[in-house]
C-alpha atoms as a PDB file:
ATOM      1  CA  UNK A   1     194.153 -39.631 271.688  1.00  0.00           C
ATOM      2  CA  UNK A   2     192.896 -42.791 270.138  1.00  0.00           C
ATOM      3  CA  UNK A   3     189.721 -42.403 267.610  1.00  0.00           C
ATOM      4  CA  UNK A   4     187.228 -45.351 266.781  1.00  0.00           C
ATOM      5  CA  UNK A   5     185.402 -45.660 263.824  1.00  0.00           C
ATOM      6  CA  UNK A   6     182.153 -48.033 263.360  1.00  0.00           C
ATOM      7  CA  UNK A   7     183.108 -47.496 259.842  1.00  0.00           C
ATOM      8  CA  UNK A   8     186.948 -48.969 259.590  1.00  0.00           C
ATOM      9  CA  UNK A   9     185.349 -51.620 262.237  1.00  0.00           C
ATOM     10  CA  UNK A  10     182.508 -52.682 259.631  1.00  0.00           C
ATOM     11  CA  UNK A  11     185.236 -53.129 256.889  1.00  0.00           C
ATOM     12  CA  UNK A  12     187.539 -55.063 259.036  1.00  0.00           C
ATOM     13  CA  UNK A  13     185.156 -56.954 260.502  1.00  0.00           C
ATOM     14  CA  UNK A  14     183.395 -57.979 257.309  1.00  0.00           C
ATOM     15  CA  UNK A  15     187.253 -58.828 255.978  1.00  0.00           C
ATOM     16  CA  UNK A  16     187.971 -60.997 258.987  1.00  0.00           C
ATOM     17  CA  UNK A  17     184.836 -62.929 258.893  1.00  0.00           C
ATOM     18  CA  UNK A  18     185.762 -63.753 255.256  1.00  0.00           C
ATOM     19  CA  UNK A  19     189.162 -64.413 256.293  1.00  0.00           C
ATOM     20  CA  UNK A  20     188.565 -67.019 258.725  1.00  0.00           C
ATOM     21  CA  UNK A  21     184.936 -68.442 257.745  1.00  0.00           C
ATOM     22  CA  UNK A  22     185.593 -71.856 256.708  1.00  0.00           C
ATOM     23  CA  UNK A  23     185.054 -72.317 252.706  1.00  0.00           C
ATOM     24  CA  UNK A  24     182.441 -75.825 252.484  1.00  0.00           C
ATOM     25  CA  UNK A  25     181.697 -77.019 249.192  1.00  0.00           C
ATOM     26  CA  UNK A  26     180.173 -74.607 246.744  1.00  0.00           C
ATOM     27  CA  UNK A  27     180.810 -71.439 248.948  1.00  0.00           C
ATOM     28  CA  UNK A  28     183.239 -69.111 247.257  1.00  0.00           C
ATOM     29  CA  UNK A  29     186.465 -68.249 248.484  1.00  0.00           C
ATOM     30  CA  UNK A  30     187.529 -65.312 250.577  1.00  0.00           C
ATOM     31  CA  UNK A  31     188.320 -62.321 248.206  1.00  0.00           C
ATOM     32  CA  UNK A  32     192.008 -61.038 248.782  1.00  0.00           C
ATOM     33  CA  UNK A  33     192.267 -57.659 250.810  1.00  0.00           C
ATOM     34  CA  UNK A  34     195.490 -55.018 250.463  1.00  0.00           C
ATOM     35  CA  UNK A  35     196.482 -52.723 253.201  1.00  0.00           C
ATOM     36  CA  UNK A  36     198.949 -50.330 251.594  1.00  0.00           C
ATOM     37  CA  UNK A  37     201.596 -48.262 253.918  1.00  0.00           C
ATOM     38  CA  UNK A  38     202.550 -44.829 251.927  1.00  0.00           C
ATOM     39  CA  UNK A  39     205.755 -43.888 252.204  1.00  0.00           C
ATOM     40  CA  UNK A  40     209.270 -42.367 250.941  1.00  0.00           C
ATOM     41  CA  UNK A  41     211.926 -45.071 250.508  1.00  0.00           C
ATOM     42  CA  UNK A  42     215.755 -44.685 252.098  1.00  0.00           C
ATOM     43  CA  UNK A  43     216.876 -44.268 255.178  1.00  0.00           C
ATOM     44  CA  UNK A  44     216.558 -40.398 255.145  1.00  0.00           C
ATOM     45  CA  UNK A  45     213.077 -40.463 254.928  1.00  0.00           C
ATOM     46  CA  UNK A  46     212.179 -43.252 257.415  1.00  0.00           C
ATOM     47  CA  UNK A  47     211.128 -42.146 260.180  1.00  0.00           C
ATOM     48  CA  UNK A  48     209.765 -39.191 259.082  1.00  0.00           C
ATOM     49  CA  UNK A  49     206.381 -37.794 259.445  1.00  0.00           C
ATOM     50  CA  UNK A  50     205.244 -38.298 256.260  1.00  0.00           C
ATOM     51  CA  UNK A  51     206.184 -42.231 256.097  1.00  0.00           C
ATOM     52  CA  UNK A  52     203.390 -42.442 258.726  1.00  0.00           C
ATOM     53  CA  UNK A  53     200.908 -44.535 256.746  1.00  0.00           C
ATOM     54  CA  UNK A  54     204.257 -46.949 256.353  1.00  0.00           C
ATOM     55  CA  UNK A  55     205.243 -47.156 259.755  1.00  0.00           C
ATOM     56  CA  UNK A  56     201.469 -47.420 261.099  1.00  0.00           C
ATOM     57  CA  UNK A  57     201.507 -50.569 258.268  1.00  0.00           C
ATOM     58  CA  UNK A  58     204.132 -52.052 259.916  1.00  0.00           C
ATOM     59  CA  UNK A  59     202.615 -51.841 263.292  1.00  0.00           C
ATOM     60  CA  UNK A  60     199.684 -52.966 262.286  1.00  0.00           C
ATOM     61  CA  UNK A  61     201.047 -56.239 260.402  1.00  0.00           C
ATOM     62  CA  UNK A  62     203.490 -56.766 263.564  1.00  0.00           C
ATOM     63  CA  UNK A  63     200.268 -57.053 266.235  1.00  0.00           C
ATOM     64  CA  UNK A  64     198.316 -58.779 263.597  1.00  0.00           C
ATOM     65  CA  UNK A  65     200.697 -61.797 262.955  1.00  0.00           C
ATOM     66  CA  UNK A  66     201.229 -61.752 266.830  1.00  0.00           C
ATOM     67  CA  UNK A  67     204.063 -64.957 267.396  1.00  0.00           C
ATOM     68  CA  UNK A  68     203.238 -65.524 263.447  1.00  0.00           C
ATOM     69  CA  UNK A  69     206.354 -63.331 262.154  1.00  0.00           C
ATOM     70  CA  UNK A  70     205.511 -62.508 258.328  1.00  0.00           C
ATOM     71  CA  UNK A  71     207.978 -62.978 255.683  1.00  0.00           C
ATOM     72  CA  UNK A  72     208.435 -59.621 253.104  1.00  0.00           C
ATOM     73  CA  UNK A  73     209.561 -60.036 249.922  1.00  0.00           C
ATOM     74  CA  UNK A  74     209.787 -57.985 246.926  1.00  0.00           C
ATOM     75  CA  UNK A  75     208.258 -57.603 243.611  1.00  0.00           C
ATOM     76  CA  UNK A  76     209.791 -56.436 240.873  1.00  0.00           C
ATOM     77  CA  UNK A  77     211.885 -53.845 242.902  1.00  0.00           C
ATOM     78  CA  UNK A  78     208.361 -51.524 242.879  1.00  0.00           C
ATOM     79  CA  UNK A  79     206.587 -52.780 246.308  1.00  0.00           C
ATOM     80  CA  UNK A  80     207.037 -55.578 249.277  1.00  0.00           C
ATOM     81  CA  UNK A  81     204.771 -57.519 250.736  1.00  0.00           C
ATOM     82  CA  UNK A  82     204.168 -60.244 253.064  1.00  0.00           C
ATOM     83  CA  UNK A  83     200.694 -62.517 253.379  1.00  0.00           C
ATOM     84  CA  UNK A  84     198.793 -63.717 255.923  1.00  0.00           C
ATOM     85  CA  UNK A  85     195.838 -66.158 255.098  1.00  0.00           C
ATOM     86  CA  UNK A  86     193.936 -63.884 252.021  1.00  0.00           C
ATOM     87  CA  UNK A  87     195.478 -60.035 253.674  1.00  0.00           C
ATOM     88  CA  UNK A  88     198.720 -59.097 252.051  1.00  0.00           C
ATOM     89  CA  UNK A  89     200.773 -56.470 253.669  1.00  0.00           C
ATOM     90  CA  UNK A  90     202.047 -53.673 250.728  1.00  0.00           C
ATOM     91  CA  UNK A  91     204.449 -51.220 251.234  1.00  0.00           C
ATOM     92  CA  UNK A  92     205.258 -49.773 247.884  1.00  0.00           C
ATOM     93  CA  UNK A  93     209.332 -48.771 247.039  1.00  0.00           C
ATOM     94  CA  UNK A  94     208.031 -45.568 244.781  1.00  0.00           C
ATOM     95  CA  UNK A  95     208.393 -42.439 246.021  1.00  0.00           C
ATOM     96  CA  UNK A  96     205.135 -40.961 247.612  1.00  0.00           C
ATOM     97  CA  UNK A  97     204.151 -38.824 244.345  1.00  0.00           C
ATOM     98  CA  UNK A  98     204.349 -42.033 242.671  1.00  0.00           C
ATOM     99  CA  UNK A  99     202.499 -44.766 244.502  1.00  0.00           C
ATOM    100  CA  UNK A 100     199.624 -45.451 241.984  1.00  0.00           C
ATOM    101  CA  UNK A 101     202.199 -47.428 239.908  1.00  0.00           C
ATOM    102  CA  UNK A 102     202.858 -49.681 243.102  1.00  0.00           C
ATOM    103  CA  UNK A 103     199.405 -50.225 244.257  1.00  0.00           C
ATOM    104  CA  UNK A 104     198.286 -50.854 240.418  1.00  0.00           C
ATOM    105  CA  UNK A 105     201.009 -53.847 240.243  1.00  0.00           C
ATOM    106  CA  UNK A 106     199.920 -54.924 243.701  1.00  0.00           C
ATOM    107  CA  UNK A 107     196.217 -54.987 242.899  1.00  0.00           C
ATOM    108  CA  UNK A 108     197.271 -56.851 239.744  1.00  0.00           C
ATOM    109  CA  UNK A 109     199.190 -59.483 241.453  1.00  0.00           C
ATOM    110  CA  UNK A 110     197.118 -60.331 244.023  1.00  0.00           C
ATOM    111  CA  UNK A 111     193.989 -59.654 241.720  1.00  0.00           C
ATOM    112  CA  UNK A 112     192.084 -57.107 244.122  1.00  0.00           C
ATOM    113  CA  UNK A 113     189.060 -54.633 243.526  1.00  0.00           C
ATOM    114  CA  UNK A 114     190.072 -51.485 244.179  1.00  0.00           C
ATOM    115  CA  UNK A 115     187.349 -51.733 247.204  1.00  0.00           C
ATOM    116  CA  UNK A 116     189.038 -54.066 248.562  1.00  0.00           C
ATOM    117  CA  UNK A 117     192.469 -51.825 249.424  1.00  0.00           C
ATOM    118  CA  UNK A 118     193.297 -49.766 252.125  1.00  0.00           C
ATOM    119  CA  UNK A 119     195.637 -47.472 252.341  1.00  0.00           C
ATOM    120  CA  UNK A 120     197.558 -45.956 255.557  1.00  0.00           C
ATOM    121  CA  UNK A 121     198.553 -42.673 254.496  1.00  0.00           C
ATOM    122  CA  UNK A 122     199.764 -39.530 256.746  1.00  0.00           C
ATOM    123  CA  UNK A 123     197.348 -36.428 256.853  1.00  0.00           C
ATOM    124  CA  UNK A 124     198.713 -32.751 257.923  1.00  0.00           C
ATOM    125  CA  UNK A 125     195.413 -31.395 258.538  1.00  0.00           C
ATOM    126  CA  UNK A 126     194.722 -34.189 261.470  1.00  0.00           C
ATOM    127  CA  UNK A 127     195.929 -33.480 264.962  1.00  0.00           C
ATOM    128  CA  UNK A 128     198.713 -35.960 266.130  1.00  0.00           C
ATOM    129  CA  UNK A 129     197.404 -39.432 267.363  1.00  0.00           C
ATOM    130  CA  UNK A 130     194.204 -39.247 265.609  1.00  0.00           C
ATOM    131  CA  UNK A 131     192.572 -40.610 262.496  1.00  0.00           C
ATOM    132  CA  UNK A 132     190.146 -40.821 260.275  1.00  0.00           C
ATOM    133  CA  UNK A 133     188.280 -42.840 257.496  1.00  0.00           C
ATOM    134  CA  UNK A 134     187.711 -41.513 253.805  1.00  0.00           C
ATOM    135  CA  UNK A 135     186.206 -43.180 250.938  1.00  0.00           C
ATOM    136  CA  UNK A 136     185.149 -42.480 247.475  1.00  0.00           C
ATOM    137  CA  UNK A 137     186.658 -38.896 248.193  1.00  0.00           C
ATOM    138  CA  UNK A 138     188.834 -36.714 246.697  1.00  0.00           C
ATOM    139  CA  UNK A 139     192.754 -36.872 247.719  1.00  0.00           C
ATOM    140  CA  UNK A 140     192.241 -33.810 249.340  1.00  0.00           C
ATOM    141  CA  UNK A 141     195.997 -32.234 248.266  1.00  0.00           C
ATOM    142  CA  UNK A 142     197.869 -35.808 248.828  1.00  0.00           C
ATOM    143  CA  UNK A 143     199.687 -36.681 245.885  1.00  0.00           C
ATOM    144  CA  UNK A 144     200.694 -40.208 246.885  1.00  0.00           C
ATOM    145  CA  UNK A 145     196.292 -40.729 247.024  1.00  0.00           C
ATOM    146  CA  UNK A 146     196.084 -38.520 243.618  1.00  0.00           C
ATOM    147  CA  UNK A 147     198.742 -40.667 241.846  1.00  0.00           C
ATOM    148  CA  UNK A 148     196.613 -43.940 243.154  1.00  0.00           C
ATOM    149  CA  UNK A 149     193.509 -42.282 242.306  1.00  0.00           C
ATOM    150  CA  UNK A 150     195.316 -41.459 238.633  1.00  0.00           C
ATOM    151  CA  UNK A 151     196.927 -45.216 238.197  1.00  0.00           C
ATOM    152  CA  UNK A 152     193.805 -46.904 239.868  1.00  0.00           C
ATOM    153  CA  UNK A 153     190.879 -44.774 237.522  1.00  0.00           C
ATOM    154  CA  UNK A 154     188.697 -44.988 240.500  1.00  0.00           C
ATOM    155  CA  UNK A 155     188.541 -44.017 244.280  1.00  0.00           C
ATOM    156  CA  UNK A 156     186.564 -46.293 245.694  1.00  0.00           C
ATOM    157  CA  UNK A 157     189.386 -47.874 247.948  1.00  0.00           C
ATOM    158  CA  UNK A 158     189.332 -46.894 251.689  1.00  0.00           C
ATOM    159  CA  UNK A 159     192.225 -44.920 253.551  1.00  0.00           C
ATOM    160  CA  UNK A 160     192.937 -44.633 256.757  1.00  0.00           C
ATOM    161  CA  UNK A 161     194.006 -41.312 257.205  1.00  0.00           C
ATOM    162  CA  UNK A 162     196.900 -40.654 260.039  1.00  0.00           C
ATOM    163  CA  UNK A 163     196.973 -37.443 261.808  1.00  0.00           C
ATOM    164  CA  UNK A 164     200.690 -35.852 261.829  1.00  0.00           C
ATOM    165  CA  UNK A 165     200.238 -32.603 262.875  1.00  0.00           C
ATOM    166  CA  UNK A 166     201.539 -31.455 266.218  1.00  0.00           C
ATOM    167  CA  UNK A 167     199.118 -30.448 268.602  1.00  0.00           C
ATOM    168  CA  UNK A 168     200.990 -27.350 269.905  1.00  0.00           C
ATOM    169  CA  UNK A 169     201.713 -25.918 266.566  1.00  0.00           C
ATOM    170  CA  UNK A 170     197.435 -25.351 266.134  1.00  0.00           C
ATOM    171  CA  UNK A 171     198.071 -25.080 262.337  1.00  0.00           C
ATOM    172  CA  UNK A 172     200.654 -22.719 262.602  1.00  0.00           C
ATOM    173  CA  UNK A 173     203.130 -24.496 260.141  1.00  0.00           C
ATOM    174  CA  UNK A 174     202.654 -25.735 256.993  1.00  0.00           C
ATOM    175  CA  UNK A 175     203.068 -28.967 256.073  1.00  0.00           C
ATOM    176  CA  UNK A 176     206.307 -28.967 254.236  1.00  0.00           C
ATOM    177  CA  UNK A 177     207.398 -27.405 257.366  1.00  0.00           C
ATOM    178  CA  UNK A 178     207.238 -30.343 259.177  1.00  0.00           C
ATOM    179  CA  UNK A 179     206.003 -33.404 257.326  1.00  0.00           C
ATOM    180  CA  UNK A 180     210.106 -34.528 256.440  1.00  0.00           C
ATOM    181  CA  UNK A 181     211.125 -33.891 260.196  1.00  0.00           C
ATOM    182  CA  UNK A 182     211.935 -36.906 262.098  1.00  0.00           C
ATOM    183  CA  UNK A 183     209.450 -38.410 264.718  1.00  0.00           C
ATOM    184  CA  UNK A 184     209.703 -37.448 268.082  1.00  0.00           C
ATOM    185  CA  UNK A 185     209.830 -40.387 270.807  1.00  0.00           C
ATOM    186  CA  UNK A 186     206.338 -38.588 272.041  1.00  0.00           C
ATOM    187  CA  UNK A 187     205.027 -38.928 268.825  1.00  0.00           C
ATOM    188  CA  UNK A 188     205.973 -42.399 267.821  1.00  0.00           C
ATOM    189  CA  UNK A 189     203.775 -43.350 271.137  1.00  0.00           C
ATOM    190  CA  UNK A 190     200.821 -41.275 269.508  1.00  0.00           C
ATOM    191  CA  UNK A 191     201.333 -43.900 266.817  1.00  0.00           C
ATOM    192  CA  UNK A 192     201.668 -47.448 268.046  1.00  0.00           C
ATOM    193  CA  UNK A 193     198.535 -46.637 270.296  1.00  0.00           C
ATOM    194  CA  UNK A 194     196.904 -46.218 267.021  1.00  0.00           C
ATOM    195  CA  UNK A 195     198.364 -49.124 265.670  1.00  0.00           C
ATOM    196  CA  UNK A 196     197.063 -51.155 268.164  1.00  0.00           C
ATOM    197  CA  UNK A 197     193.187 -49.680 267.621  1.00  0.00           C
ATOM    198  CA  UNK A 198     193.720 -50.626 264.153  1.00  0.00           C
ATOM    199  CA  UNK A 199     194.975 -54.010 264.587  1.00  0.00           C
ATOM    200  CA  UNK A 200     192.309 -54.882 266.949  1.00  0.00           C
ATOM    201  CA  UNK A 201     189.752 -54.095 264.517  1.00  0.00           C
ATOM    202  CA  UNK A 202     191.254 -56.789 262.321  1.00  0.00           C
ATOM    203  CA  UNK A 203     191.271 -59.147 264.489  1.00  0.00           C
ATOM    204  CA  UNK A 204     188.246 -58.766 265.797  1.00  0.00           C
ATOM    205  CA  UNK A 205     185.452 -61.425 264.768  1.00  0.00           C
END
């Protein structure tokens, strides 16, 4: 099930147009824009439910460069990133409970307001294959958006909130039940088809 949102689509759309408008004399430049991926680093935790928000990231940046492949590096060993036009691409190399120290070094780097980040994070209380938009809320339990909300002082970026929970267990597990289990094949569809909603909106103009 794929969800729009005339609220992600006014943020990406308002990012693209100052992405591509063309800067004449005396106009200011396009402000630089993070999308973050949330995630556990290593192998073991890859393709996992709760490196959603990462793999959704990576989906999203593969569509968006289309024949455009981006180049990732690293910085500093705490996040990588790759850059297309004033967008930059972050995945951070913390553990979850510790991305605010990424996304604080990223948003220093690339000298971004805080309202000017998204993050792609996985959400238990979400059905499978849907999403949903939050800002200036609370991290709701999360404790990769706490330890952003803690590192950033503010919660005024947007996330993008990626439903993990299977459909047939109708909030019968709890998260830690299920959140470290690897992807099914079903579920990984679920995803890219979400991926592709997402990257449409950014390319949209």
């Amino acid at each position: 099930m794929r969800q729009d949102s005339p609220e992600l689509r006014e943020v990406f759309e308002k990012k693209q147009s100052e992405l591509h408008s063309e800067n004449n004399a005396g106009e200011q430049p396009a402000r630089p824009f993070l999308a973050v991926g949330l995630g556990n680093p290593g192998a073991s935790y890859e393709n996992t439910y709760h490196n959603a928000g990462r793999i959704l990231l990576e989906s999203v940046a593969t569509i968006f460069s289309g024949s455009n492949a981006l180049t990732w590096k690293t910085y500093k060993r705490i996040f990588t990133y790759a850059q297309s036009g004033e967008l930059t691409f972050v995945e951070p190399m913390t553990f979850m409970n510790e991305s605010g120290r990424a996304v604080r070094e990223a948003v220093r780097k690339f000298n971004v307001a805080p309202e000017d980040v998204i993050i792609f994070h996985d959400d238990s209380d979400l059905p499978l294959g849907t999403w949903k938009i939050s800002r200036e809320r609370g991290a709701a339990g999360h404790h990769g958006v706490e330890s952003i909300i803690a590192a950033l002082g503010v919660n005024s970026f947007t996330r993008v909130r990626v439903g993990i929970r299977p459909k047939e267990e109708h909030g019968r597990k709890k998260a830690e039940e299920f959140v470290l289990k690897p992807i099914t094949k079903t579920a990984r569809v679920l995803l890219d088809g979400i991926s592709e909603d997402i990257a449409r909106k950014l390319t949209e103009r």
